[in-house]
N, C-alpha and C. Protein backbone atom coordinates (compact mmCIF):
# COMPACT_ATOMS: atom_id res chain seq x y z
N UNK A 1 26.94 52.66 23.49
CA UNK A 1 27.21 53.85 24.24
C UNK A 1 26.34 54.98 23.71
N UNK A 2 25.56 55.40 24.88
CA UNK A 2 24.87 56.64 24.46
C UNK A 2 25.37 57.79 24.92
N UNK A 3 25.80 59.40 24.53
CA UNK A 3 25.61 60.39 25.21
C UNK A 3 24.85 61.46 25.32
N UNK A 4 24.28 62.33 26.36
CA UNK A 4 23.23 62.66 26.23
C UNK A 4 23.60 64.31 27.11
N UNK A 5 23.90 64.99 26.40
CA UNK A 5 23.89 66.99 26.70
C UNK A 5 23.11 67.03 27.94
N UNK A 6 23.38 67.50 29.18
CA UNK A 6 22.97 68.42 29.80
C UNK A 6 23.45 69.80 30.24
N UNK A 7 23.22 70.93 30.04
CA UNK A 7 23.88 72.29 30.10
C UNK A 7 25.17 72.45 30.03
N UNK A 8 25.89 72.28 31.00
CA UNK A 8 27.30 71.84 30.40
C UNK A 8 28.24 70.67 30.85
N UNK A 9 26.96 70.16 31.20
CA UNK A 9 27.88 68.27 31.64
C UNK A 9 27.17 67.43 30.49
N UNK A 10 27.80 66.10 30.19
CA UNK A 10 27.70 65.28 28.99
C UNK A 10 27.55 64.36 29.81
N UNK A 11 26.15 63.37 29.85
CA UNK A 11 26.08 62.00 30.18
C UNK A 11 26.56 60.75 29.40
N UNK A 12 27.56 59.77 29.77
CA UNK A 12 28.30 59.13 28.50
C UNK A 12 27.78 57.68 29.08
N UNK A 13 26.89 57.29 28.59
CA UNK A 13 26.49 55.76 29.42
C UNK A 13 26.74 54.65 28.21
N UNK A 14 26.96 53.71 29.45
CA UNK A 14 28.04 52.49 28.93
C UNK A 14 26.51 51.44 28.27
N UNK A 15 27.17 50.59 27.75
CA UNK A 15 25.87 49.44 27.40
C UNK A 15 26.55 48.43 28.58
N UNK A 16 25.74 46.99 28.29
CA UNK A 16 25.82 45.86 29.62
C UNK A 16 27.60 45.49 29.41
N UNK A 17 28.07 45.65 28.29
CA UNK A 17 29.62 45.52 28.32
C UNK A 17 30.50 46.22 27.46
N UNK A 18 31.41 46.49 28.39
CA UNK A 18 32.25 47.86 27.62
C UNK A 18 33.41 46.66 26.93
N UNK A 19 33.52 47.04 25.66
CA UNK A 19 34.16 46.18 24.50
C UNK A 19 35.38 47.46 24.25
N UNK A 20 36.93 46.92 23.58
CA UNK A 20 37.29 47.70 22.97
C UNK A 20 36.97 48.93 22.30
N UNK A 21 36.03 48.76 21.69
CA UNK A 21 35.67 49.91 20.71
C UNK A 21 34.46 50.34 21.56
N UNK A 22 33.69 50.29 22.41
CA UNK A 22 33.14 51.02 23.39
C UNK A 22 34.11 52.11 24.15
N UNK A 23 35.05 51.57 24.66
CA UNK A 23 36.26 52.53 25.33
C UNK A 23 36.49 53.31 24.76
N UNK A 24 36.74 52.98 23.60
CA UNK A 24 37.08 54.02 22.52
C UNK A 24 36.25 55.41 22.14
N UNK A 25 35.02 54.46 21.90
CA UNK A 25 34.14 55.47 21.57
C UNK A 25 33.57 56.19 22.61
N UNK A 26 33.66 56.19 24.27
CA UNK A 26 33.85 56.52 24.70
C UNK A 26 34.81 57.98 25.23
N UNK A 27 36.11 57.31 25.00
CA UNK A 27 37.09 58.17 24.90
C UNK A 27 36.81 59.50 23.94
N UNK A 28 36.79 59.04 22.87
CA UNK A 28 36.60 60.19 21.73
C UNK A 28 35.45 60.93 21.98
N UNK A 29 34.06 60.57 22.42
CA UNK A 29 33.00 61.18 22.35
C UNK A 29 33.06 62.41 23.50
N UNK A 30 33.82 61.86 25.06
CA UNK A 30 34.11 62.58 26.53
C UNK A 30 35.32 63.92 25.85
N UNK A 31 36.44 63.52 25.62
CA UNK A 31 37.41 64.36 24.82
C UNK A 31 37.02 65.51 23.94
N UNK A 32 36.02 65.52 22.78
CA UNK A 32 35.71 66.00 21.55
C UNK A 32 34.84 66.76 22.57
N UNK A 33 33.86 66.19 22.93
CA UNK A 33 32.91 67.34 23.79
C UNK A 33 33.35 68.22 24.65
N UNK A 34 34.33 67.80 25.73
CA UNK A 34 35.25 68.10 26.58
C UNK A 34 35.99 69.29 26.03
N UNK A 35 36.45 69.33 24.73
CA UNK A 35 37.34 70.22 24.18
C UNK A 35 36.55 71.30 23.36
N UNK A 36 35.74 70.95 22.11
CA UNK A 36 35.59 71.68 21.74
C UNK A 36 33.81 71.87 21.83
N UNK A 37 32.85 71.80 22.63
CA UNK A 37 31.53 72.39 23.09
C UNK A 37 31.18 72.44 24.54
N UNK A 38 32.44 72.78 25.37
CA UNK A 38 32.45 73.49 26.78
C UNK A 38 31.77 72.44 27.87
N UNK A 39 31.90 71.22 27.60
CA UNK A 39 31.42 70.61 28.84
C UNK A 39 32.18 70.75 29.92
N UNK A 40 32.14 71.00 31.14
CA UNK A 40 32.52 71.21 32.09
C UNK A 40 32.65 69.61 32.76
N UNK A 41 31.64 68.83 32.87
CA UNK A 41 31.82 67.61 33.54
C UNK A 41 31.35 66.63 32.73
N UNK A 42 31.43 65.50 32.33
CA UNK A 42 31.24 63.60 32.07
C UNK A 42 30.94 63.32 33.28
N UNK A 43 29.57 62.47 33.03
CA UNK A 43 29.45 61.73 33.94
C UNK A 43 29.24 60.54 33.28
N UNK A 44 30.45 59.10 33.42
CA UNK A 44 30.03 58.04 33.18
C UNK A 44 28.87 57.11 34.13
N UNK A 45 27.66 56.58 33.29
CA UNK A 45 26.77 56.07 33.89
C UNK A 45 26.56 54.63 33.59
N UNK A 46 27.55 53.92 34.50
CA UNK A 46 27.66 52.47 34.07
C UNK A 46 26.76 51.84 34.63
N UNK A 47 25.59 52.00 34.91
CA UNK A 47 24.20 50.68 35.62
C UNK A 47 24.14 49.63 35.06
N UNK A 48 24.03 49.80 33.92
CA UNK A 48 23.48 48.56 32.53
C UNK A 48 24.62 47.72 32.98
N UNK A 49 26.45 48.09 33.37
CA UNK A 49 27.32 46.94 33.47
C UNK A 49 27.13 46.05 34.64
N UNK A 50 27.15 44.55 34.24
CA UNK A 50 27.30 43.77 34.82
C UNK A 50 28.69 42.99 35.72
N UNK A 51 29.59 43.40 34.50
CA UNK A 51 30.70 43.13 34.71
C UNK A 51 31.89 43.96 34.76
N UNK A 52 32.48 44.39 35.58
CA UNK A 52 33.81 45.58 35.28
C UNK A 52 35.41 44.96 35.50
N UNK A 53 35.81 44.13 34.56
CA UNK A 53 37.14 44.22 35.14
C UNK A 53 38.43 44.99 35.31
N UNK A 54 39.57 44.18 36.07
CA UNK A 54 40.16 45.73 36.09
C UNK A 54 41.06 46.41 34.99
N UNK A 55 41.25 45.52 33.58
CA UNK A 55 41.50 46.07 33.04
C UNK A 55 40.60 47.40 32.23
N UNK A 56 39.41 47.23 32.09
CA UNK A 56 38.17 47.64 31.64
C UNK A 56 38.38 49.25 32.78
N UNK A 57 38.35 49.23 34.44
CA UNK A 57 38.41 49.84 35.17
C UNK A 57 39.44 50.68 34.82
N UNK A 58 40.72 50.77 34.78
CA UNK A 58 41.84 51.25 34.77
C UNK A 58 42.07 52.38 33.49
N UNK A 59 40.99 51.73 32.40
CA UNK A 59 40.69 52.54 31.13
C UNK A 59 39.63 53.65 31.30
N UNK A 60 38.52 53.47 32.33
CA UNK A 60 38.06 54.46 32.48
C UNK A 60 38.91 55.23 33.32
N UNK A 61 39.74 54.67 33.90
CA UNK A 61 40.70 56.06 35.21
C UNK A 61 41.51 56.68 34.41
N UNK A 62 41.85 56.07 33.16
CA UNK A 62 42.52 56.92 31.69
C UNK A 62 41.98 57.63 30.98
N UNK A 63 40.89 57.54 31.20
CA UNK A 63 39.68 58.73 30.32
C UNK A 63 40.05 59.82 30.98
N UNK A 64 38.93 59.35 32.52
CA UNK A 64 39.23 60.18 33.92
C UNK A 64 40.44 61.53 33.75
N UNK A 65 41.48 60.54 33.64
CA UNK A 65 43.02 61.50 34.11
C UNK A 65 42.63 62.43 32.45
N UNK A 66 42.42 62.07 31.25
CA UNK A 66 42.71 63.18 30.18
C UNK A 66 41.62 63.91 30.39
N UNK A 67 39.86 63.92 30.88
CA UNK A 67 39.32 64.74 30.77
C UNK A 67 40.24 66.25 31.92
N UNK A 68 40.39 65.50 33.21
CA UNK A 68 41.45 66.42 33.88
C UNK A 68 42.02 67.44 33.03
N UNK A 69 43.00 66.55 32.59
CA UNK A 69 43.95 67.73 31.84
C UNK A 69 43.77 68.30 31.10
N UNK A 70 42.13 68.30 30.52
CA UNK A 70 41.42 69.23 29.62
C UNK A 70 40.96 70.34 30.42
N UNK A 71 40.52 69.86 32.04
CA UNK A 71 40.28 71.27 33.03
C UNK A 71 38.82 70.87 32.75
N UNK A 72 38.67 69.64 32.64
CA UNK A 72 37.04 69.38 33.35
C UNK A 72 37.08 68.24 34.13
N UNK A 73 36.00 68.10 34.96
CA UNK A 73 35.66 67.11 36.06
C UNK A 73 35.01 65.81 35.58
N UNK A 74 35.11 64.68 36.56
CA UNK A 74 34.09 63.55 35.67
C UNK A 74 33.93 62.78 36.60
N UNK A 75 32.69 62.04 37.04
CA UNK A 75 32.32 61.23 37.81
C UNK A 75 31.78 59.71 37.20
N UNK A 76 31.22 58.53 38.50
CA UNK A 76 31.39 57.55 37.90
C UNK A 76 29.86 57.61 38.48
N UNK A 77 28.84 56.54 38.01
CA UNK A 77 27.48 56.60 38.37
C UNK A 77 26.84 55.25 38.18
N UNK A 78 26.15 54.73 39.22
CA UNK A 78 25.77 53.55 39.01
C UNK A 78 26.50 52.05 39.21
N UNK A 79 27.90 52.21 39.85
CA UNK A 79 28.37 50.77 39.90
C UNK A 79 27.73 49.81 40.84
N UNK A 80 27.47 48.45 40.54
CA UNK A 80 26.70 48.02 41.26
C UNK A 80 27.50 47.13 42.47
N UNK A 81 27.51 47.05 43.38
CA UNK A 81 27.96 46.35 44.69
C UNK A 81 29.08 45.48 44.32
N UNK A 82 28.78 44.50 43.22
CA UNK A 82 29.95 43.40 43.18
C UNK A 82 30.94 44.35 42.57
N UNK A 83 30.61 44.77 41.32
CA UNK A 83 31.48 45.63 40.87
C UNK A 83 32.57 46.37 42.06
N UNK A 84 32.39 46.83 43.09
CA UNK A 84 33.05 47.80 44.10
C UNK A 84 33.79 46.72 44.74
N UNK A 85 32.78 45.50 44.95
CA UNK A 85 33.76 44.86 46.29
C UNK A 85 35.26 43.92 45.69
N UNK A 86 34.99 43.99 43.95
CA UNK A 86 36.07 43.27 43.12
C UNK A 86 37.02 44.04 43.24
N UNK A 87 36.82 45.30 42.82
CA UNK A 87 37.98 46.59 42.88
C UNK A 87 38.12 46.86 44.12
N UNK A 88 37.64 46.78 44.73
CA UNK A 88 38.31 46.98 46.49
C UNK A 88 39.51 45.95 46.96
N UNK A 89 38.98 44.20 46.99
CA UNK A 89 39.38 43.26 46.73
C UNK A 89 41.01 43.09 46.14
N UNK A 90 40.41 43.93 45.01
CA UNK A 90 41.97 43.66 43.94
C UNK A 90 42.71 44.74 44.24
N UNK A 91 42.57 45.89 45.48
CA UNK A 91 43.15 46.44 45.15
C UNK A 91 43.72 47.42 44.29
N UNK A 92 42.64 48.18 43.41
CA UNK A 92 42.30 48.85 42.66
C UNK A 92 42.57 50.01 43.54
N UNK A 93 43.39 51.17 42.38
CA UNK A 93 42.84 52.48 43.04
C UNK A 93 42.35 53.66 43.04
N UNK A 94 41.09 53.66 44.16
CA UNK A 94 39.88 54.41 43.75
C UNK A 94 40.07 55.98 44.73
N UNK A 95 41.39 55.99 44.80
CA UNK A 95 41.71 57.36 45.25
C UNK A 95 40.91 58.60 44.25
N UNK A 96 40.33 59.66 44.87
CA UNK A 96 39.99 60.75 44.31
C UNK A 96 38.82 60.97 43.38
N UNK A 97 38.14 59.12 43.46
CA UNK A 97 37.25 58.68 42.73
C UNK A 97 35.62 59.67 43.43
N UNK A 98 34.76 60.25 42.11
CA UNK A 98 33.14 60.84 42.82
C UNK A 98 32.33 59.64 41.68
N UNK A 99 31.91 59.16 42.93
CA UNK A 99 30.85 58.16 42.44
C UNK A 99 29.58 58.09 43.35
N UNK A 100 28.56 58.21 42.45
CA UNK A 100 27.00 58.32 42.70
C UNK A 100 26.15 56.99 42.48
N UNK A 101 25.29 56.87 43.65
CA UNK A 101 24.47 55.68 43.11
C UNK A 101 23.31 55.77 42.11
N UNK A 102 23.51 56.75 41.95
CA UNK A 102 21.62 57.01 40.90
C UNK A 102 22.23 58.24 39.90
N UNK A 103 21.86 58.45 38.67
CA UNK A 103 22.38 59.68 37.60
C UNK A 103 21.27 60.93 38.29
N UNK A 104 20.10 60.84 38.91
CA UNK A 104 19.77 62.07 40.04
C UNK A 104 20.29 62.35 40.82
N UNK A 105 21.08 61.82 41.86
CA UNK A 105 21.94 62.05 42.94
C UNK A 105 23.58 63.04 42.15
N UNK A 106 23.78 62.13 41.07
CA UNK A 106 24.93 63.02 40.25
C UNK A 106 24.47 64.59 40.36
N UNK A 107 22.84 64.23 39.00
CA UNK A 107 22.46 65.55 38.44
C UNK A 107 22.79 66.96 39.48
N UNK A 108 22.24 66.22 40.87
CA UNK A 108 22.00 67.22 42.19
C UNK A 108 22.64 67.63 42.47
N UNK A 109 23.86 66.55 42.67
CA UNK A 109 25.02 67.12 43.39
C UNK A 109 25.98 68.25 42.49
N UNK A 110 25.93 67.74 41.15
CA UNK A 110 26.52 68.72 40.31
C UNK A 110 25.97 69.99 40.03
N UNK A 111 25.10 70.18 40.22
CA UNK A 111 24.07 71.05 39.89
C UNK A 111 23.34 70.98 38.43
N UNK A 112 23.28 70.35 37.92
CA UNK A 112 23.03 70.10 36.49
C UNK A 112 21.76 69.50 36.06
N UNK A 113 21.08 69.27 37.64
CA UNK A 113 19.08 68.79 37.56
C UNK A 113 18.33 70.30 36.99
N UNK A 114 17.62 69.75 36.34
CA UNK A 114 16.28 70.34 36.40
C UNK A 114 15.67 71.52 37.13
């Protein structure tokens, strides 16, 4: 997991598989920034994943819900096709979900490009 500062959104990108302690470090890295150096938005940028299941899924919608209640926003970026049609499939829910196909389309829409 890398994250990477832009003005006041934090890019938090996943490697090809999110492991326990990826989530984690995840969690802590979105939170800590989130709280105490004013990021306004996370954008998780999962491309590199191949695989998302839904337990894996359900942990990022737990990130999701605490950055909320910190009073910042967070989007999802990069899921690739199978990924969507599994969580559609299963019944997953992607109520209220902002997801981008490209981390430029994010940048844009957030305002946070260049």
């Amino acid at each position: 997991m890398i994250s990477t500062r832009i003005r006041d959104g934090l890019v938090v990108t996943a490697g090809t598989e999110l492991s326990d302690q990826a989530l984690l470090g995840m969690t802590d890295t979105a939170l800590e920034n989130v709280r105490s150096n004013g990021v306004r938005t996370v954008i998780f940028e999962l491309s590199a994943l191949r695989v998302l299941d839904r337990a894996e899924f359900r942990e990022i919608r737990a990130i999701q819900q605490m950055i909320r209640m910190l009073g910042a926003n967070s989007v999802l970026v990069g899921l690739r096709p199978g990924i969507v049609m599994y969580l559609v499939e299963f019944d997953e829910d992607l109520s209220g979900i902002r997801a981008y196909q490209t981390l430029e389309d994010a940048l844009d829409a957030l305002g946070l490009s260049a």
